[in-house]
Protein backbone atom coordinates (compact mmCIF):
# COMPACT_ATOMS: atom_id res chain seq x y z
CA UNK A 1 52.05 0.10 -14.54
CA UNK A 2 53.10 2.92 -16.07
CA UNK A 3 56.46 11.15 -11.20
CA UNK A 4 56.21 12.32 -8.32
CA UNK A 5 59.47 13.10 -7.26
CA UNK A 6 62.80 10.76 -7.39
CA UNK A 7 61.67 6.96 -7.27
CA UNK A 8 62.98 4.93 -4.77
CA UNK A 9 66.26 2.75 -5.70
CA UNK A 10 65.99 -0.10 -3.43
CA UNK A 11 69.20 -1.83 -3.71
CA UNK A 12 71.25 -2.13 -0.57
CA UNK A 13 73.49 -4.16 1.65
CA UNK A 14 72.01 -6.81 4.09
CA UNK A 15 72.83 -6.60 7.99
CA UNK A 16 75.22 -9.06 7.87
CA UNK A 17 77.20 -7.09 5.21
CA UNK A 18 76.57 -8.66 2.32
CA UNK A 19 75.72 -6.58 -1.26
CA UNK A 20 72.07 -7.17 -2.38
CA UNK A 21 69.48 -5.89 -4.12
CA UNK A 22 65.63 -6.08 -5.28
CA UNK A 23 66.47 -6.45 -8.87
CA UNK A 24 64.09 -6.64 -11.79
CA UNK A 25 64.71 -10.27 -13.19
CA UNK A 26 61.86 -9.99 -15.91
CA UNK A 27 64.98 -10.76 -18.74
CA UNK A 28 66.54 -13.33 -16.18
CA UNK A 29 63.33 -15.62 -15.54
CA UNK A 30 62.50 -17.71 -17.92
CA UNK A 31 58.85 -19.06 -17.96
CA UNK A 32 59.02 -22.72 -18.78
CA UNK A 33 56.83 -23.94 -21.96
CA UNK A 34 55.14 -26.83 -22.51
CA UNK A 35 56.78 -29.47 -24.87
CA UNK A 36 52.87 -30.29 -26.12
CA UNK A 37 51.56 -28.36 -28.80
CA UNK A 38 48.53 -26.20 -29.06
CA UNK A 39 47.71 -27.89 -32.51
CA UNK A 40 47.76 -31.62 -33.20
CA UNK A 41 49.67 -33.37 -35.88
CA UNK A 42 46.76 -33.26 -38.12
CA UNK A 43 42.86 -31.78 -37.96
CA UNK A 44 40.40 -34.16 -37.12
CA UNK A 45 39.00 -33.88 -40.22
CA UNK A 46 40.58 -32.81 -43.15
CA UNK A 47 38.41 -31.22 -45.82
CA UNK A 48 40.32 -31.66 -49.22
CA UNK A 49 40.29 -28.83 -51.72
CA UNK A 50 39.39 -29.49 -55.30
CA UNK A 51 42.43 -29.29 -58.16
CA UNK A 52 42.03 -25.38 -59.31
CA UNK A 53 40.56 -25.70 -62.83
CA UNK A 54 43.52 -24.87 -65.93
CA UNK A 55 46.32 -26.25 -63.26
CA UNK A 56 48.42 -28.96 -63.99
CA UNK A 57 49.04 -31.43 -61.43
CA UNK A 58 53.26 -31.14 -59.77
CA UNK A 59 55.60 -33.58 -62.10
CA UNK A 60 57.33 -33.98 -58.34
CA UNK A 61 55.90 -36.89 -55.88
CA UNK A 62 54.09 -34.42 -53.31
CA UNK A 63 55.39 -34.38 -49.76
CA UNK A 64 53.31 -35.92 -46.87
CA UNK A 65 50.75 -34.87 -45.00
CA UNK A 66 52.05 -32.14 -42.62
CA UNK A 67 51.44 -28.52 -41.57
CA UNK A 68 53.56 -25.83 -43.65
CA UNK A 69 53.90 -22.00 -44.16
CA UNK A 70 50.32 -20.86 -45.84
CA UNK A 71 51.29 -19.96 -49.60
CA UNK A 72 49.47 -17.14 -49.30
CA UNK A 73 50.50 -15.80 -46.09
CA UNK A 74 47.12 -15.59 -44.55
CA UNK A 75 47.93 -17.32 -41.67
CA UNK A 76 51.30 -19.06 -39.83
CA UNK A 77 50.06 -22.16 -41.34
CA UNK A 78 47.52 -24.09 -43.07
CA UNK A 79 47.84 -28.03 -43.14
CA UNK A 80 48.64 -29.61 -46.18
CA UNK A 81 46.80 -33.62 -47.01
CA UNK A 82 49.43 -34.87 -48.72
CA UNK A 83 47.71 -34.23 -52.27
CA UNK A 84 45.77 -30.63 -52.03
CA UNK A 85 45.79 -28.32 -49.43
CA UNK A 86 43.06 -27.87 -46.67
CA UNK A 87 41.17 -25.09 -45.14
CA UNK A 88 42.97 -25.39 -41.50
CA UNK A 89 45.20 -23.19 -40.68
CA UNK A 90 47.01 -21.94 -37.53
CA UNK A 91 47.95 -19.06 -36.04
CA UNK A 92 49.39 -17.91 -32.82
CA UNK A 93 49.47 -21.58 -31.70
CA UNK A 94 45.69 -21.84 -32.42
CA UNK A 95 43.73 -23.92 -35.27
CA UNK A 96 41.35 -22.02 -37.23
CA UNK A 97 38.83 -22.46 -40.28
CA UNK A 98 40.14 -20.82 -43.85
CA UNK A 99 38.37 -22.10 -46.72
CA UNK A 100 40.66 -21.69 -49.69
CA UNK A 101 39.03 -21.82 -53.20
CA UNK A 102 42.30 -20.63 -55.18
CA UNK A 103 44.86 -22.50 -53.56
CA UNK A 104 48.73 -22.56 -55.66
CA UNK A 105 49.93 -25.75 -56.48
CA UNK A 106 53.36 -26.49 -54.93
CA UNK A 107 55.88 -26.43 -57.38
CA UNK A 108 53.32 -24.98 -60.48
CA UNK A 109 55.08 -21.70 -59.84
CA UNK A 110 58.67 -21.23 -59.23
CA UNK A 111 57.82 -18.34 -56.81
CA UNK A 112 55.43 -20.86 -54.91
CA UNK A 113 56.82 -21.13 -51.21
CA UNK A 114 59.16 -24.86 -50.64
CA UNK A 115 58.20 -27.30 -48.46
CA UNK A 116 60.43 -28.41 -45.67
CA UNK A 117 58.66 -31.66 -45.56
CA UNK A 118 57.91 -31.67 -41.91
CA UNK A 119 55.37 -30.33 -39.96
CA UNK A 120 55.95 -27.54 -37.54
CA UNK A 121 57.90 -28.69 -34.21
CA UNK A 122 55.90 -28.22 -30.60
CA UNK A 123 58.42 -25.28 -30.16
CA UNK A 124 57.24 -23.52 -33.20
CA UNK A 125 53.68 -24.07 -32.64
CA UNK A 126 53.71 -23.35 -28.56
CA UNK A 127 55.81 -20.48 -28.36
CA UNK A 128 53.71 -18.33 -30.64
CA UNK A 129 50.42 -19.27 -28.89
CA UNK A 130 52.39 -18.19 -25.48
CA UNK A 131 53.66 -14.89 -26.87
CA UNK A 132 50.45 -14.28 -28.14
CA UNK A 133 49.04 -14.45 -24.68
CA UNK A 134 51.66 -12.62 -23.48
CA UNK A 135 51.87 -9.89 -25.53
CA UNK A 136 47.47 -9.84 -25.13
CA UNK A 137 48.37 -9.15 -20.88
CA UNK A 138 51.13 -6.84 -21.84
CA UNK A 139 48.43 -4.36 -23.81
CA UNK A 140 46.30 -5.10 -21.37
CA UNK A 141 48.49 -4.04 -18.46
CA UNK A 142 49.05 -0.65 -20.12
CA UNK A 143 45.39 -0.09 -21.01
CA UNK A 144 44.53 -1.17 -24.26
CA UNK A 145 40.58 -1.89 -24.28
CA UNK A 146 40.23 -4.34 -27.27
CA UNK A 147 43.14 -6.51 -25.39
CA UNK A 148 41.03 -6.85 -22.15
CA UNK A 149 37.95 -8.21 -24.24
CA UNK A 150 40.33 -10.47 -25.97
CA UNK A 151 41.86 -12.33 -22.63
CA UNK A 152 38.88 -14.02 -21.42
CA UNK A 153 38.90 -16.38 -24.61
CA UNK A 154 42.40 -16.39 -25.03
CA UNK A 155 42.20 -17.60 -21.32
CA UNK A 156 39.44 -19.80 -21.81
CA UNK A 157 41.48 -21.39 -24.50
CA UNK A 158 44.45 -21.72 -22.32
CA UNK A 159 42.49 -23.96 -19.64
CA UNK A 160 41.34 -26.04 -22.20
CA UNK A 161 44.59 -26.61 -23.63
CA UNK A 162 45.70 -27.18 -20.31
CA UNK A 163 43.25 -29.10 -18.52
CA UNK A 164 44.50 -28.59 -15.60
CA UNK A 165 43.18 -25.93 -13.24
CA UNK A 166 46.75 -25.72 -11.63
CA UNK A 167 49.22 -25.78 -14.68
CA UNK A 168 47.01 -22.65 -15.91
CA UNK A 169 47.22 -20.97 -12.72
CA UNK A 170 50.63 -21.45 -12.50
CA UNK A 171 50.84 -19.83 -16.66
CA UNK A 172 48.26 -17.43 -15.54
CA UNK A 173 50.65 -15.81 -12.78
CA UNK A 174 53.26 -16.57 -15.27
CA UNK A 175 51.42 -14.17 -17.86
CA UNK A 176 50.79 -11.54 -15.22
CA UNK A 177 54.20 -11.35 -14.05
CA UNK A 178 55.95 -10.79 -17.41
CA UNK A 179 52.98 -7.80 -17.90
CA UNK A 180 53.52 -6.34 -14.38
CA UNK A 181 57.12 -6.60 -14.98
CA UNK A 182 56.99 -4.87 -18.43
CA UNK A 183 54.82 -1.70 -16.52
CA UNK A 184 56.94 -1.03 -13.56
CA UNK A 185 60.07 -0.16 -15.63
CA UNK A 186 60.04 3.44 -14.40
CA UNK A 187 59.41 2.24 -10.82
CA UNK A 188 55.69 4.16 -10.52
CA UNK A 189 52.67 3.07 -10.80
CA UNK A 190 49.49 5.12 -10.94
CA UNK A 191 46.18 4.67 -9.45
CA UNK A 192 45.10 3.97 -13.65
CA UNK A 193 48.08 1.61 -13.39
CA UNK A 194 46.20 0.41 -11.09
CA UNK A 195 43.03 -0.04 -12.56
CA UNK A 196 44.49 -1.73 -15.58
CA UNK A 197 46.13 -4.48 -13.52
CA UNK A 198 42.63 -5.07 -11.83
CA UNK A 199 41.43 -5.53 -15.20
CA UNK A 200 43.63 -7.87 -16.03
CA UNK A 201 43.81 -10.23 -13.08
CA UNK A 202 40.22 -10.32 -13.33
CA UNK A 203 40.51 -11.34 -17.16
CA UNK A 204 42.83 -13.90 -16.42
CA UNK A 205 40.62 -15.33 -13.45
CA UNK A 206 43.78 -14.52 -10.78
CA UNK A 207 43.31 -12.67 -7.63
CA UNK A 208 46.33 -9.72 -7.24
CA UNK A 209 46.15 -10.16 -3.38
CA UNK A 210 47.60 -13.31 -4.14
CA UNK A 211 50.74 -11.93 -5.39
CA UNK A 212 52.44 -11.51 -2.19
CA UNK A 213 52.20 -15.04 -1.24
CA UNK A 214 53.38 -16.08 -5.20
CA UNK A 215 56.26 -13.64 -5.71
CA UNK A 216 57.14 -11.27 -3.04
CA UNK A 217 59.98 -9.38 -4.64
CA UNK A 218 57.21 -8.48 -7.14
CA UNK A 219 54.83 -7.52 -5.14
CA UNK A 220 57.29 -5.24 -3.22
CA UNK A 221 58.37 -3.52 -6.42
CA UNK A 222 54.45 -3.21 -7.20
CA UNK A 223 54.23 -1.37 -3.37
CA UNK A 224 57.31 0.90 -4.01
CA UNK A 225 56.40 1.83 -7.23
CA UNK A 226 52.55 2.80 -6.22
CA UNK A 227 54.55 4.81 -2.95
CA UNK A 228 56.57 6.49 -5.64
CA UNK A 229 53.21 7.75 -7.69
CA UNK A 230 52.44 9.92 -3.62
CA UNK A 231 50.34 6.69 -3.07
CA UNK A 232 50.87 4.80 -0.14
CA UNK A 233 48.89 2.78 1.74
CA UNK A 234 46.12 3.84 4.48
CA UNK A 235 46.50 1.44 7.76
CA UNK A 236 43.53 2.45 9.89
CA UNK A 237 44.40 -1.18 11.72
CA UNK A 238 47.75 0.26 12.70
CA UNK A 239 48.59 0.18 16.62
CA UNK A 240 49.58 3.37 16.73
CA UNK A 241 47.74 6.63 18.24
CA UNK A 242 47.43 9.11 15.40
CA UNK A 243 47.85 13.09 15.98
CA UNK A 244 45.02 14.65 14.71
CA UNK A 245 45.05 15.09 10.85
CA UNK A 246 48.45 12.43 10.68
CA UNK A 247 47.94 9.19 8.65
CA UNK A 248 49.52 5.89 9.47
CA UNK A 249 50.94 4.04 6.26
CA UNK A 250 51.07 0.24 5.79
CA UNK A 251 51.90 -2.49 6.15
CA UNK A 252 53.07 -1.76 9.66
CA UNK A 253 55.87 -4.68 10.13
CA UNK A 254 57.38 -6.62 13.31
CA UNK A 255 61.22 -5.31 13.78
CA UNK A 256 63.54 -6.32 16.49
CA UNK A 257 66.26 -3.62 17.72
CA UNK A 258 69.31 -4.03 17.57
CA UNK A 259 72.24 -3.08 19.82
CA UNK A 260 76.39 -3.90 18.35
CA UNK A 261 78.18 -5.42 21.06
CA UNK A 262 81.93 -5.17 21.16
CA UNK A 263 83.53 -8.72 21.67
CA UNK A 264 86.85 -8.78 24.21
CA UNK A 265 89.39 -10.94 25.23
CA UNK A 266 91.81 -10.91 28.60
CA UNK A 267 95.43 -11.07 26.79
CA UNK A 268 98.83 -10.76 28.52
CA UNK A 269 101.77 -12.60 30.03
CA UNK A 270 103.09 -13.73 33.13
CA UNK A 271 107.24 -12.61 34.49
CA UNK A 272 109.23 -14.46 37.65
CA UNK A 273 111.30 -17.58 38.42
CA UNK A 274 110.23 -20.69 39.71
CA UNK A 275 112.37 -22.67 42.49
CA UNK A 276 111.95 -26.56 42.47
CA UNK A 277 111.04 -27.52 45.97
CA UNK A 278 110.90 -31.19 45.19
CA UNK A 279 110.33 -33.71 42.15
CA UNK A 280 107.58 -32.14 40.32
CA UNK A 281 106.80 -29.36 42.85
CA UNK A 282 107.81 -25.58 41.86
CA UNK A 283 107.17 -22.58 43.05
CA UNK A 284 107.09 -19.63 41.09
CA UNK A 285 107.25 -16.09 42.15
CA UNK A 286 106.65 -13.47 39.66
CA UNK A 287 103.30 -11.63 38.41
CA UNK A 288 100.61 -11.94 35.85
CA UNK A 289 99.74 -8.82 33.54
CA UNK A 290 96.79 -8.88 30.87
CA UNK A 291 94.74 -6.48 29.64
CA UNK A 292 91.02 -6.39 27.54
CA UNK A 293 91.38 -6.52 23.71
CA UNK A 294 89.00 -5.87 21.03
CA UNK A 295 88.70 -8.96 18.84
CA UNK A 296 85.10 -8.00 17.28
CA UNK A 297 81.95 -6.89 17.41
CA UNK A 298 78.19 -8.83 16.70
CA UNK A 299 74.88 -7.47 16.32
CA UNK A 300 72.66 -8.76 19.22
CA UNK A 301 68.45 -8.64 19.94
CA UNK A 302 67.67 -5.01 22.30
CA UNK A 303 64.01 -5.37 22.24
CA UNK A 304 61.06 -6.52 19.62
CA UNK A 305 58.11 -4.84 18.74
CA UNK A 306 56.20 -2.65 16.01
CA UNK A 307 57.57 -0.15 12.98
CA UNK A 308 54.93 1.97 12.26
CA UNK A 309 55.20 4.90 9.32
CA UNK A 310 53.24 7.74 9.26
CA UNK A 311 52.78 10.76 7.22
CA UNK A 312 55.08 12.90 9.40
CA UNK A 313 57.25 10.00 11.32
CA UNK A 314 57.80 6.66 12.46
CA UNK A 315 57.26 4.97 16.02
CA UNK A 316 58.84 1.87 17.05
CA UNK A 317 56.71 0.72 19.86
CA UNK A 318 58.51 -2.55 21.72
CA UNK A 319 58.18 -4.44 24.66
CA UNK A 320 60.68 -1.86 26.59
CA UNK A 321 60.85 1.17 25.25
CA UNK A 322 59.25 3.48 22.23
CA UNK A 323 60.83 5.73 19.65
CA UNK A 324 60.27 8.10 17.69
CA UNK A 325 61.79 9.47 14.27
CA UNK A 326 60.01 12.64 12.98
CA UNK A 327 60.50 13.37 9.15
CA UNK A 328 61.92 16.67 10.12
CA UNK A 329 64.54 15.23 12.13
CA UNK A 330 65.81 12.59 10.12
CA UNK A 331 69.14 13.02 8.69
CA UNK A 332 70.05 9.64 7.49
CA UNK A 333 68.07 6.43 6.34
CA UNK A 334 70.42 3.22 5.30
CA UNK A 335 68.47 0.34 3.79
CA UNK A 336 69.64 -3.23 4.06
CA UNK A 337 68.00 -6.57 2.68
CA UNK A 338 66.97 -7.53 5.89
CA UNK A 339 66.76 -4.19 8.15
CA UNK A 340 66.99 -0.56 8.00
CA UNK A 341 69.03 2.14 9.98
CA UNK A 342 67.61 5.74 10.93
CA UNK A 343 69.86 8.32 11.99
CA UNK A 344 68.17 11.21 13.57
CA UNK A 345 69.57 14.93 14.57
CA UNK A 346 68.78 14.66 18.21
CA UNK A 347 70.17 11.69 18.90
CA UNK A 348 74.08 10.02 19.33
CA UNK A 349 73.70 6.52 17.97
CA UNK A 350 71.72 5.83 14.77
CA UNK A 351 68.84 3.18 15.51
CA UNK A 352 69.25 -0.19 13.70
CA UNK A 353 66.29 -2.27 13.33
CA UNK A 354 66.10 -6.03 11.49
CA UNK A 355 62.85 -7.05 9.84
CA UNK A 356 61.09 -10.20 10.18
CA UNK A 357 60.71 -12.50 7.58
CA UNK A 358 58.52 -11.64 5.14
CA UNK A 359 58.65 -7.84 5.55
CA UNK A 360 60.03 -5.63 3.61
CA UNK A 361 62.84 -2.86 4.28
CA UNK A 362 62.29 -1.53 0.82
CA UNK A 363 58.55 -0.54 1.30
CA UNK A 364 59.31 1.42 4.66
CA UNK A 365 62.20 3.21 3.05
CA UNK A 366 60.11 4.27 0.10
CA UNK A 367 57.63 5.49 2.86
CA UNK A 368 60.18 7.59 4.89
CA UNK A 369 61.52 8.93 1.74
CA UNK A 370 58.47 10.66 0.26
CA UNK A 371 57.52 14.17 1.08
């Protein structure tokens, strides 16, 4: 997607103390390719060229039939019979139609390109077409117009060469992530952003509500980057009675409350004598001193309920009590992985609340941080 103030860094700690953060992985994932080509071996039907008129024929016993670099540079490729050269070619992973009517004959020209007598490997030939469809969702993300005509039959190529409504789904998402992950690298996106990406799910045939359930650390960058372009979003659904004019933000998320308890143990030691009154029978007189020691402290559940952020505060509303955190009070805000902890000026203790699975600690601190 493509400032409104500071964007929101969401890297943080989890509750239980260990570093983490929502990291952009777009150079750490890579997107599997398939081992088949896009092109086969050899066309279907191979359409031999005639011998150029005033050419002598090579004094060298021509290679075999295979695809090689086009002498003229044309295209990628263009497939060679095993005695002339044809009018298929490839490009980007996909055959085409060329018809030649000059073509050089290898070795009648020192310059002419060599062969490497074998025919391009299914790495060569796949990972152009998939760049190539990349780098069509990548233009498209960021706007380009002639790119989001171009998709649908790029796409419509891609299921055929697939055949497999699932396998293209799966490269589909594939596609859309590396594009989404290429237009968030300033952490906003704007409602054109927006409007782009629509574009381009629809192109693809993908639905972008789906993106939560396929990769959730994207779609929470996608939610703190649209709340860092002053663009969060409306929850009229949220159980929470507005003040008139105040807007509630969502998602609004289930949070439980959480209390630390100190952990103690009774130490000490005992002083006296003991006096044997008979075999195996003592009596001891002395006394017993011990005394309560720290030894630790664990979080533990206070209550459960709702986290709802508004334009000018948030409400937890649980089973057994409510609070409230207004934006003019709030002093502190401490994001983990897994929970967040508000620190307000009229109040002692900050409040520490852990998310449910699912939800996300990022989004609600990019809420409480705007303006």
């Amino acid at each position: 997607m493509e400032s409104r103030g500071s964007p929101i860094n969401s890297s943080d700690a989890g509750l239980g103390g260990q570093r983490d953060s929502i990291r952009r992985i777009a150079e750490n994932e890579k997107v599997s390719r398939p081992n088949n080509t896009l092109l086969s071996t050899a066309p279907s039907t191979v359409r031999v060229m005639s011998q150029p008129p005033g050419q002598d024929a090579p004094m060298t016993t021509p290679p075999p039939p295979s695809w090689q670099p086009d002498p003229l540079g044309r295209h990628e490729y263009r497939f060679w019979d095993g005695a002339q050269w044809s009018d298929h070619v490839a490009a980007g992973g996909i055959e085409d139609i060329d018809p030649l009517a000059h073509a050089p004959v290898p070795g009648s020209d020192p310059k002419t390109q060599q062969f490497s007598h074998h025919h391009p490997s299914n790495r060569q030939i796949a990972k152009p077409g998939r760049n190539q469809f990349e780098s069509l969702a990548i233009k498209a993300a960021h706007g380009d117009t002639d790119a989001v005509q171009a998709l649908p039959a790029a796409a419509t190529q891609a299921r055929e060469y697939y055949r497999n409504d699932k396998k293209y789904l799966e490269e589909a998402w594939a596609v859309m992530t590396v594009a989404l992950r290429d237009v968030l690298t300033d952490d906003v996106l704007t409602e054109q952003g927006d409007t782009h990406i629509a574009k381009l799910a629809s192109a693809l045939g993908i639905h972008p509500a789906d993106l939560a359930h396929r990769n959730f650390a994207l779609w929470e960058e996608v939610m703190v980057a649209r709340i860092n372009s002053g663009r969060p979003l409306p929850d009229d659904r949220a159980p929470l009675m507005t003040q008139p004019g105040e807007t509630a933000y969502g998602p609004t998320v289930a949070v439980a409350l959480m209390k630390e308890v100190v952990d103690r143990q009774m130490r000490g030691g005992s002083s006296g004598v003991s006096v044997r009154i008979a075999r195996g029978v003592y009596y001891r007189v002395g006394q017993v001193r011990a005394h309560s020691v720290v030894v630790g402290t664990h979080l533990e559940a206070q209550d459960f309920g709702n986290l709802v952020v508004t334009d000018r505060r948030a409400v937890f509303m649980g089973t057994k009590k409510t609070l409230e955190f207004r934006r003019d009070r709030l002093v502190g805000l401490q994001q983990y992985t897994d929970g967040l902890r508000l620190n307000v000026s009229n109040r002692q203790s900050a409040s520490l609340f852990r998310f449910a699975q699912g939800s996300s600690p990022a989004i609600a601190a990019a809420m409480l941080s705007q303006t």
